[in-house]
C-alpha atoms as a PDB file:
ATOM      1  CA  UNK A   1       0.000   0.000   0.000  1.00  0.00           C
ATOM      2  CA  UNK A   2       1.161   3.360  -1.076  1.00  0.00           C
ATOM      3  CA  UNK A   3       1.433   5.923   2.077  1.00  0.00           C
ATOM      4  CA  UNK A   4       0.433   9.866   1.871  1.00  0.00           C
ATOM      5  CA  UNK A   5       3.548  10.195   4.142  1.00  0.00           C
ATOM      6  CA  UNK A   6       5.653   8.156   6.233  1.00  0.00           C
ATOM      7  CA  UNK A   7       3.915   7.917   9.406  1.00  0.00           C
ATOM      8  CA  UNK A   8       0.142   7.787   7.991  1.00  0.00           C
ATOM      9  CA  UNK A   9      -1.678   5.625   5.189  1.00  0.00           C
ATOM     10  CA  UNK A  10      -4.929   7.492   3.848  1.00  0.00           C
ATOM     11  CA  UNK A  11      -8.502   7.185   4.871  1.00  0.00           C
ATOM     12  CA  UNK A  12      -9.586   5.052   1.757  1.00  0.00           C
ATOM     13  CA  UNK A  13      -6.461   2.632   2.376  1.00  0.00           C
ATOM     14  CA  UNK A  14      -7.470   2.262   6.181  1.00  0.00           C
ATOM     15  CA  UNK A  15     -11.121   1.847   5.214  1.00  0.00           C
ATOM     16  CA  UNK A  16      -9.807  -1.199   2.437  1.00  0.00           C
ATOM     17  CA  UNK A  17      -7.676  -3.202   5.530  1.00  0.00           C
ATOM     18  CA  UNK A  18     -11.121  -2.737   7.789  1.00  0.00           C
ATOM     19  CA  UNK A  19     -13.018  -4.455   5.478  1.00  0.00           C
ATOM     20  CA  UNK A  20     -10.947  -6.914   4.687  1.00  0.00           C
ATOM     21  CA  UNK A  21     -10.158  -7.784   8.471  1.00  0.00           C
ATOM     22  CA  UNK A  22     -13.589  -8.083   8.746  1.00  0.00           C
ATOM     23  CA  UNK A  23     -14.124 -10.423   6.027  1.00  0.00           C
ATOM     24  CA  UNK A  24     -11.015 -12.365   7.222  1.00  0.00           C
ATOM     25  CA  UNK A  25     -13.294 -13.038  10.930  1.00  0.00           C
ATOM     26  CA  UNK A  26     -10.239 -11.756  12.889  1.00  0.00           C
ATOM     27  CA  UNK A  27     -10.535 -10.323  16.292  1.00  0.00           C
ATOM     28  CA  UNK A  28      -7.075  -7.890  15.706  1.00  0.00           C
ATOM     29  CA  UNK A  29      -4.529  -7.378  13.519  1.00  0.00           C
ATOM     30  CA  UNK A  30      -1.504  -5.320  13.908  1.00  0.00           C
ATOM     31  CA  UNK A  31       0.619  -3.983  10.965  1.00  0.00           C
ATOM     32  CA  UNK A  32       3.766  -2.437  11.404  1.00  0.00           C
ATOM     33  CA  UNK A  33       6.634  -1.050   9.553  1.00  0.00           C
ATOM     34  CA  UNK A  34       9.558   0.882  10.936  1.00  0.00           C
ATOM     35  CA  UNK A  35       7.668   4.109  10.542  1.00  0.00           C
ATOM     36  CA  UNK A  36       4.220   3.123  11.861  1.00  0.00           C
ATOM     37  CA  UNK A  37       2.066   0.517  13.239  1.00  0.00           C
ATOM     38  CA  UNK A  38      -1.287   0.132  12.956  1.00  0.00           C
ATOM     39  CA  UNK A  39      -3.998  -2.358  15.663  1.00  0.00           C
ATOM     40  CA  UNK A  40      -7.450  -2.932  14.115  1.00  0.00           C
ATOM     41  CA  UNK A  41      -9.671  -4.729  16.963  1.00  0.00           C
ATOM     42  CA  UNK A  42     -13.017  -6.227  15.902  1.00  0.00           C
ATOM     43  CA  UNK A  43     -15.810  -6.961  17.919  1.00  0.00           C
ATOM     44  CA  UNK A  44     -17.076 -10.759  18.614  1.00  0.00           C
ATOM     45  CA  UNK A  45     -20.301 -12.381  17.214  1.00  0.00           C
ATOM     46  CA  UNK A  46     -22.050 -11.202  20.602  1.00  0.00           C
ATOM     47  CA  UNK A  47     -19.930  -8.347  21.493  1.00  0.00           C
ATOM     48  CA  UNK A  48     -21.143  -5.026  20.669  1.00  0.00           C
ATOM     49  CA  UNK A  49     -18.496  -3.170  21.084  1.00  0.00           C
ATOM     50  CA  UNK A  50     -17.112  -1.335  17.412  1.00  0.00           C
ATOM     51  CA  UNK A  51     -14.310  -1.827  15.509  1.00  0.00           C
ATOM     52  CA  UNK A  52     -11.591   0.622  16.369  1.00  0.00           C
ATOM     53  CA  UNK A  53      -8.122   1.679  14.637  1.00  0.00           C
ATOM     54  CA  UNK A  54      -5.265   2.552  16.199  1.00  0.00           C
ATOM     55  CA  UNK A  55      -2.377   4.294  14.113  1.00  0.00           C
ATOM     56  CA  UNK A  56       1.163   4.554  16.175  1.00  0.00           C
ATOM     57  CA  UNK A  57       3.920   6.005  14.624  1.00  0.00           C
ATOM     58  CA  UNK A  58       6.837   4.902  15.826  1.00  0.00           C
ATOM     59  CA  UNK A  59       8.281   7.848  17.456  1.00  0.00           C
ATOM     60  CA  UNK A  60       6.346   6.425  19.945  1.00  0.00           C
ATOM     61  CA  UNK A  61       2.757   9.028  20.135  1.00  0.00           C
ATOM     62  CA  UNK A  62      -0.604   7.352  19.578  1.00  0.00           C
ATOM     63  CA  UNK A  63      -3.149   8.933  17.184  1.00  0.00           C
ATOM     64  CA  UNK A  64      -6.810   8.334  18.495  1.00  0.00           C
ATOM     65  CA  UNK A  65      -8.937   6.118  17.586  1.00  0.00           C
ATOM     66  CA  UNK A  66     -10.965   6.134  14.459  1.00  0.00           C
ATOM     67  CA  UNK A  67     -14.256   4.583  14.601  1.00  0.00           C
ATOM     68  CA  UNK A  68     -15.053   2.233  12.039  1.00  0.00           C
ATOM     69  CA  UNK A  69     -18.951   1.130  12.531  1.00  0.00           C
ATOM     70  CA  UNK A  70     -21.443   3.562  14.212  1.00  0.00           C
ATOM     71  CA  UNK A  71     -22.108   1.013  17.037  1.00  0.00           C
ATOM     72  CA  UNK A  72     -22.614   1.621  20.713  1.00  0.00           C
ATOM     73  CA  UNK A  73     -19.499   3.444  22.099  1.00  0.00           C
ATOM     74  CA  UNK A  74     -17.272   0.833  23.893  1.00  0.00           C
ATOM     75  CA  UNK A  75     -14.445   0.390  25.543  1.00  0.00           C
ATOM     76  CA  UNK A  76     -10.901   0.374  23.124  1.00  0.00           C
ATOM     77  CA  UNK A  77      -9.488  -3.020  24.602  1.00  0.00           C
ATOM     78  CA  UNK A  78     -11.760  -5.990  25.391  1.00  0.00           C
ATOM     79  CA  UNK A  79     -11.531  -7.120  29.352  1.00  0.00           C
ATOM     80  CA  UNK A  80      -9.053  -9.728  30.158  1.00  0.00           C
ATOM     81  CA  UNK A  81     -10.211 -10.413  33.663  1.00  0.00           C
ATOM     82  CA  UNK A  82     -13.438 -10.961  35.297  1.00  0.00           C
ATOM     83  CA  UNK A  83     -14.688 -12.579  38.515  1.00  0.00           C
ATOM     84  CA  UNK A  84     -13.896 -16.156  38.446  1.00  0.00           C
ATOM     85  CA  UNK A  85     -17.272 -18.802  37.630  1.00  0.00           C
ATOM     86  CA  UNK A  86     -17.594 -19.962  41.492  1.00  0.00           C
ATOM     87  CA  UNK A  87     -16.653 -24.294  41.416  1.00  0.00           C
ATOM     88  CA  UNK A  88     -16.201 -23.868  44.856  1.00  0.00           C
ATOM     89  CA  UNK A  89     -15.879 -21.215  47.264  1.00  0.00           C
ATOM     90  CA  UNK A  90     -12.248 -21.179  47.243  1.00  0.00           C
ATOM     91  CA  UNK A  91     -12.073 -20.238  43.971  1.00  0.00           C
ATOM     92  CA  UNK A  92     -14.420 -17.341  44.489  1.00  0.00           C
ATOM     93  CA  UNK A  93     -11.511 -15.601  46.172  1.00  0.00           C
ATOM     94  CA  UNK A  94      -9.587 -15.556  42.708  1.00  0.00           C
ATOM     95  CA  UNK A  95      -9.571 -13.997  39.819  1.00  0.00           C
ATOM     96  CA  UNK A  96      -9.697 -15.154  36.178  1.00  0.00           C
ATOM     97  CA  UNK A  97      -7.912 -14.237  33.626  1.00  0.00           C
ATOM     98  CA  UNK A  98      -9.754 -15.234  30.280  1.00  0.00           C
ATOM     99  CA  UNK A  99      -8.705 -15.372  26.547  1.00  0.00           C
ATOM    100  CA  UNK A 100      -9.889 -12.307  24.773  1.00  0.00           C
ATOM    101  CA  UNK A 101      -9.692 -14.152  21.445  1.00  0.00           C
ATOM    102  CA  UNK A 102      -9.996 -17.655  19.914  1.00  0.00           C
ATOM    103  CA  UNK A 103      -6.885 -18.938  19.028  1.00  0.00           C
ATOM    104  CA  UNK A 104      -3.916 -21.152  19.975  1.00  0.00           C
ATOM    105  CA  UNK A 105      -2.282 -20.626  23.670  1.00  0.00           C
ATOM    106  CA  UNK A 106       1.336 -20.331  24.314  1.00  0.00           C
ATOM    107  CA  UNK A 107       2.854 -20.158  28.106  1.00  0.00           C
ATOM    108  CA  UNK A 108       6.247 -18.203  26.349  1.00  0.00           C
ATOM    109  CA  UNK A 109       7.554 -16.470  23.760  1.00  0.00           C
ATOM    110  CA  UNK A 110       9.317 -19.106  21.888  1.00  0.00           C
ATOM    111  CA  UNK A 111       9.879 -23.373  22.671  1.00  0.00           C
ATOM    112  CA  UNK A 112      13.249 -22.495  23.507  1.00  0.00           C
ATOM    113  CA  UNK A 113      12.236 -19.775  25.949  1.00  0.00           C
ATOM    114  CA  UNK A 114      10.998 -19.912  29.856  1.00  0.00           C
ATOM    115  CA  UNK A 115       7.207 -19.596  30.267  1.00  0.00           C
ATOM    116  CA  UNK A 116       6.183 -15.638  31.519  1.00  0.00           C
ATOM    117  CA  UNK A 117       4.400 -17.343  34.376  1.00  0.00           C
ATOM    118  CA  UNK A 118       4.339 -20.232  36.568  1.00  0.00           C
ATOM    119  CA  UNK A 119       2.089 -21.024  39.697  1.00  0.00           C
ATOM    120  CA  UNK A 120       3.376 -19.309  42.343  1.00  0.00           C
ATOM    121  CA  UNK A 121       4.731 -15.987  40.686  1.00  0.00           C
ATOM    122  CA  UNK A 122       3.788 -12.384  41.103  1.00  0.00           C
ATOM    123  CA  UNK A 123       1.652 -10.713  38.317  1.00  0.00           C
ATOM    124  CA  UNK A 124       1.367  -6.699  38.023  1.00  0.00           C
ATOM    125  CA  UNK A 125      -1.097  -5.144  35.621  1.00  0.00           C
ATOM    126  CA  UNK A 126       0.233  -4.880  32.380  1.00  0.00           C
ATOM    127  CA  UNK A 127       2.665  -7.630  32.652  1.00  0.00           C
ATOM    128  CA  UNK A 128       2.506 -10.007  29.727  1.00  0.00           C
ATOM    129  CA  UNK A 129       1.401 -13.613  31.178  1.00  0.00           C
ATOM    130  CA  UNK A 130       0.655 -15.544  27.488  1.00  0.00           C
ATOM    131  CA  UNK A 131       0.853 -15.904  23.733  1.00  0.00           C
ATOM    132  CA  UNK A 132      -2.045 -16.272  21.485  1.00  0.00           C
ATOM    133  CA  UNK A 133      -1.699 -16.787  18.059  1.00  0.00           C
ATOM    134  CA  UNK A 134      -4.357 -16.103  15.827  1.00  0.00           C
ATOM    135  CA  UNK A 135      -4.422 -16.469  11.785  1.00  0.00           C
ATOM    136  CA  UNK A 136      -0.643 -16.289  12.174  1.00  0.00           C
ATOM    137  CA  UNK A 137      -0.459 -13.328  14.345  1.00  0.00           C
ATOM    138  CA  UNK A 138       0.983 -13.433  17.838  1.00  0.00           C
ATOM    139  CA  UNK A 139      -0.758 -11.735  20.260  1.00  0.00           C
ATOM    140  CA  UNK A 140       0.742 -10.930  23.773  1.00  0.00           C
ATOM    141  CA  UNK A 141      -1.960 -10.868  26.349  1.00  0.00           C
ATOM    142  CA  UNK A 142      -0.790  -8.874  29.446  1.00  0.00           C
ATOM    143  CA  UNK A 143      -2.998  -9.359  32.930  1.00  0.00           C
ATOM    144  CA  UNK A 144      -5.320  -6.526  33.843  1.00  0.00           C
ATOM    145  CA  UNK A 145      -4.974  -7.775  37.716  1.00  0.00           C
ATOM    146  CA  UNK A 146      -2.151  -7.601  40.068  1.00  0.00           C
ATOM    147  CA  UNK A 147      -1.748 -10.626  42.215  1.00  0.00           C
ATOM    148  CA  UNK A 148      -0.045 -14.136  42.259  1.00  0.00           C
ATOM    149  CA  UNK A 149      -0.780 -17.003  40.267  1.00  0.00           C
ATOM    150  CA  UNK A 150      -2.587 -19.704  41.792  1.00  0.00           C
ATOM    151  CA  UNK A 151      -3.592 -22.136  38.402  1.00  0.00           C
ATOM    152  CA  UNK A 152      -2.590 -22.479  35.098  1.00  0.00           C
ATOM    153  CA  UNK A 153      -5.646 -23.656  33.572  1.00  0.00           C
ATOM    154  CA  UNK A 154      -4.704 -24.252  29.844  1.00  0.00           C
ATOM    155  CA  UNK A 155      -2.325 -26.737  28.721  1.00  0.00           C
ATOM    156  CA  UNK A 156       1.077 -25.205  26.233  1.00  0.00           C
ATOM    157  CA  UNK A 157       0.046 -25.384  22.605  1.00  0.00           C
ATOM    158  CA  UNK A 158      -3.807 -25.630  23.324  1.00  0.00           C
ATOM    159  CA  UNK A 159      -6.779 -24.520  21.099  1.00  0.00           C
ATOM    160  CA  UNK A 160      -8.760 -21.520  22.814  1.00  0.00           C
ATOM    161  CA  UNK A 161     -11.945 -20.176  22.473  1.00  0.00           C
ATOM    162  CA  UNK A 162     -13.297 -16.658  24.001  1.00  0.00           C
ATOM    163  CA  UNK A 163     -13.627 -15.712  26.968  1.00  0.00           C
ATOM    164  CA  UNK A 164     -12.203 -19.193  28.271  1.00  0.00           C
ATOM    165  CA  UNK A 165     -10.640 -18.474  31.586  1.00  0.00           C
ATOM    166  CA  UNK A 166      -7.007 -18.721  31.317  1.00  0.00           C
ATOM    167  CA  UNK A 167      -5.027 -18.119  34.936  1.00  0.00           C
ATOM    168  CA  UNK A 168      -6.354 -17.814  38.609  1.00  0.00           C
ATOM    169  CA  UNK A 169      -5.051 -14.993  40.295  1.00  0.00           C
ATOM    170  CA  UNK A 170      -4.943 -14.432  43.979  1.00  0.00           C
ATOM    171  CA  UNK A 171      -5.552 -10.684  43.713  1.00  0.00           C
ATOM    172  CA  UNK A 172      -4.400 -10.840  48.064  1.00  0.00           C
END
């Protein structure tokens, strides 16, 4: 794609890679180059949340949003923890941390690196604590809870769908 300048592509070619990310049934796509990068999130069958856009250049200052479907106004980033589903009452103390796409679950960045987490270790907000790839894309999901792992609850390598809880935290 041709750009306007070197940190921006132009409304019609932005318009073009929504429609086709829609078509595609991806939940986000990131494209970067070394003078921009661009997130397109897309909502889920029963989310109604609208698409949004998200152009960084690289120099490191985020343009806003741009609103692709006149939908409901939502938050940008879809939640990646909620109350735990109560099997017992000890687990109603902790908090899960669930996949905010379908895809495949890695515990690290590569098979020849450490997992980010084990049971046991500390977890701040932001911190990355998996790898989902989806449609080829590799998506770091960071924890929106501060705490200490308590349960790993997928297996390395393991087909997820959304919203399937991922990690108990002890939030304590």
């Amino acid at each position: 794609m041709a750009k306007q300048d070197s940190n921006k592509m132009d409304l019609s070619q932005i318009q073009s890679l929504i429609r086709f990310v829609s078509k595609s049934g991806a939940s986000e796509v990131e494209l970067e180059t070394k003078d921009f990068k661009i997130i397109i999130k897309t909502p889920s069958a029963n989310d109604g949340r609208e698409t949004a856009i998200q152009q960084v250049p690289m120099g490191g200052m985020v343009q806003p949003s741009i609103p692709a479907a006149a939908h409901a106004p939502a938050p940008a980033a879809a939640p990646a923890a909620a109350p735990a589903s109560a099997e017992s009452t000890e687990d109603d103390k902790y908090i899960t941390i669930k996949s905010p796409m379908i895809g495949t679950f890695y515990r690290s960045a590569s098979p020849d690196k450490p997992p980010f987490l084990n049971v046991g270790d500390s977890v701040k907000q932001g911190d990355t604590v998996c790898i989902i790839e989806a449609m080829k894309l590799f998506n770091e999901i960071e924890s929106e809870v501060s705490g200490k792992i308590v349960k790993v609850l997928v297996d390395d390598s393991s087909p997820v769908e959304y919203d399937q809880p991922l990690f108990l935290v002890d939030p304590s």
